[in-house]
C-alpha atoms as a PDB file:
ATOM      1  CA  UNK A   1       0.000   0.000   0.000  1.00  0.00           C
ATOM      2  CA  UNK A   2       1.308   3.296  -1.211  1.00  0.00           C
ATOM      3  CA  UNK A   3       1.132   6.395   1.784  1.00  0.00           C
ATOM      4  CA  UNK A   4      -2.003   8.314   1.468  1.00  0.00           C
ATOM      5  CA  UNK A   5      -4.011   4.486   0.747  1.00  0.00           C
ATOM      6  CA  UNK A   6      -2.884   3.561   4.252  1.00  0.00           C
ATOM      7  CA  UNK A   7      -3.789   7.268   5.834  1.00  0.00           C
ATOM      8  CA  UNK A   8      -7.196   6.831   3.945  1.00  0.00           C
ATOM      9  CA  UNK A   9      -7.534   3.157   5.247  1.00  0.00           C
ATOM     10  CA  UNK A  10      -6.557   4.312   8.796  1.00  0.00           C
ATOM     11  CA  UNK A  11      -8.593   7.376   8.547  1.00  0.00           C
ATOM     12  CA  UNK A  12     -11.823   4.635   7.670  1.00  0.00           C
ATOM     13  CA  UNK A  13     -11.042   2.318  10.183  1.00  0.00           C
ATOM     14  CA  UNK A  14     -10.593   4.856  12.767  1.00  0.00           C
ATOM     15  CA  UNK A  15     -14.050   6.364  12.033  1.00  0.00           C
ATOM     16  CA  UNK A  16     -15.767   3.029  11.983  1.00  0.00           C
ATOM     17  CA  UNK A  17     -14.557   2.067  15.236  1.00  0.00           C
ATOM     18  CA  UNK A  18     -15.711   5.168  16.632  1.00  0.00           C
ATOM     19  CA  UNK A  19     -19.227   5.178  15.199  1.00  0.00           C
ATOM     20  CA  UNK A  20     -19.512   1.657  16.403  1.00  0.00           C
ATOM     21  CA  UNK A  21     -18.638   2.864  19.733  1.00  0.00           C
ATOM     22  CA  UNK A  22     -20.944   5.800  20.292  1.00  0.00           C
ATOM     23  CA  UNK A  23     -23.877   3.331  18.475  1.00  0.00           C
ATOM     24  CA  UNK A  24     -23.135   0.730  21.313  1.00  0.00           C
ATOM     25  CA  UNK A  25     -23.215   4.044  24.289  1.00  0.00           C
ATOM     26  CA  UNK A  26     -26.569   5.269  22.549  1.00  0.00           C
ATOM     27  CA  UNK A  27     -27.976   2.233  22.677  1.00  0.00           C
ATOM     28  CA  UNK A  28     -26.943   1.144  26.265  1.00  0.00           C
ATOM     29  CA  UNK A  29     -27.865   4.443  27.195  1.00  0.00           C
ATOM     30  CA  UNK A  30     -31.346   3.977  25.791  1.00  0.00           C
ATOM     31  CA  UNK A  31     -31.806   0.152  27.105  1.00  0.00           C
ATOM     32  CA  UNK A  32     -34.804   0.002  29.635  1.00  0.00           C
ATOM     33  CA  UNK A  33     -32.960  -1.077  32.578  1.00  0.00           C
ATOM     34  CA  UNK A  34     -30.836   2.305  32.289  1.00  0.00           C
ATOM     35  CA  UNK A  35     -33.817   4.452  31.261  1.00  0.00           C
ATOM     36  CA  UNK A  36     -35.790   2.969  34.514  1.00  0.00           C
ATOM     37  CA  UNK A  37     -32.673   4.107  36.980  1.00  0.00           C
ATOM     38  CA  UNK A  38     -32.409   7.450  35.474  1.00  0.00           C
ATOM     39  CA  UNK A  39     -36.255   8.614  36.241  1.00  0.00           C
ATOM     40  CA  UNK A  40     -36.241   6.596  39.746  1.00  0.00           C
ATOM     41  CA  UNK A  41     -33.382   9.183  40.526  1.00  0.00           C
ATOM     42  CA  UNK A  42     -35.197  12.028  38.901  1.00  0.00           C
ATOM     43  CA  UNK A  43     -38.443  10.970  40.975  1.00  0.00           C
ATOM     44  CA  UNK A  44     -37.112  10.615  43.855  1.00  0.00           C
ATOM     45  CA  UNK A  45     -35.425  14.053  43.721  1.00  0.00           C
ATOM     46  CA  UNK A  46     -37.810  16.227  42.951  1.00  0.00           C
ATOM     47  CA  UNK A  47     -39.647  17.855  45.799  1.00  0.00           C
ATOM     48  CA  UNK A  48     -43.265  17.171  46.106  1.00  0.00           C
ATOM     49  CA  UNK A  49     -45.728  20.320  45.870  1.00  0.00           C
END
């Protein structure tokens, strides 16, 4: 592979892993058991009126 092929190839694999990683944080991030923790914290600190 000639210089700027393996830069471009880098550059590619470099951006794949990192899409496939933010995907996979989204999606945890999104996964019910997650989602459920988040609004028993919010619930619980919210003062009643």
């Amino acid at each position: 592979m000639t210089t700027p092929r393996t830069a471009r190839f880098v550059s590619f694999a470099l951006s794949l892993i990192m899409t496939l990683t933010i995907f996979s944080s989204v999606t945890s991030l999104s996964s019910p058991e997650h989602a459920g923790q988040l609004l028993v914290r919010v619930n619980s600190e919210t003062p009643r009126v």
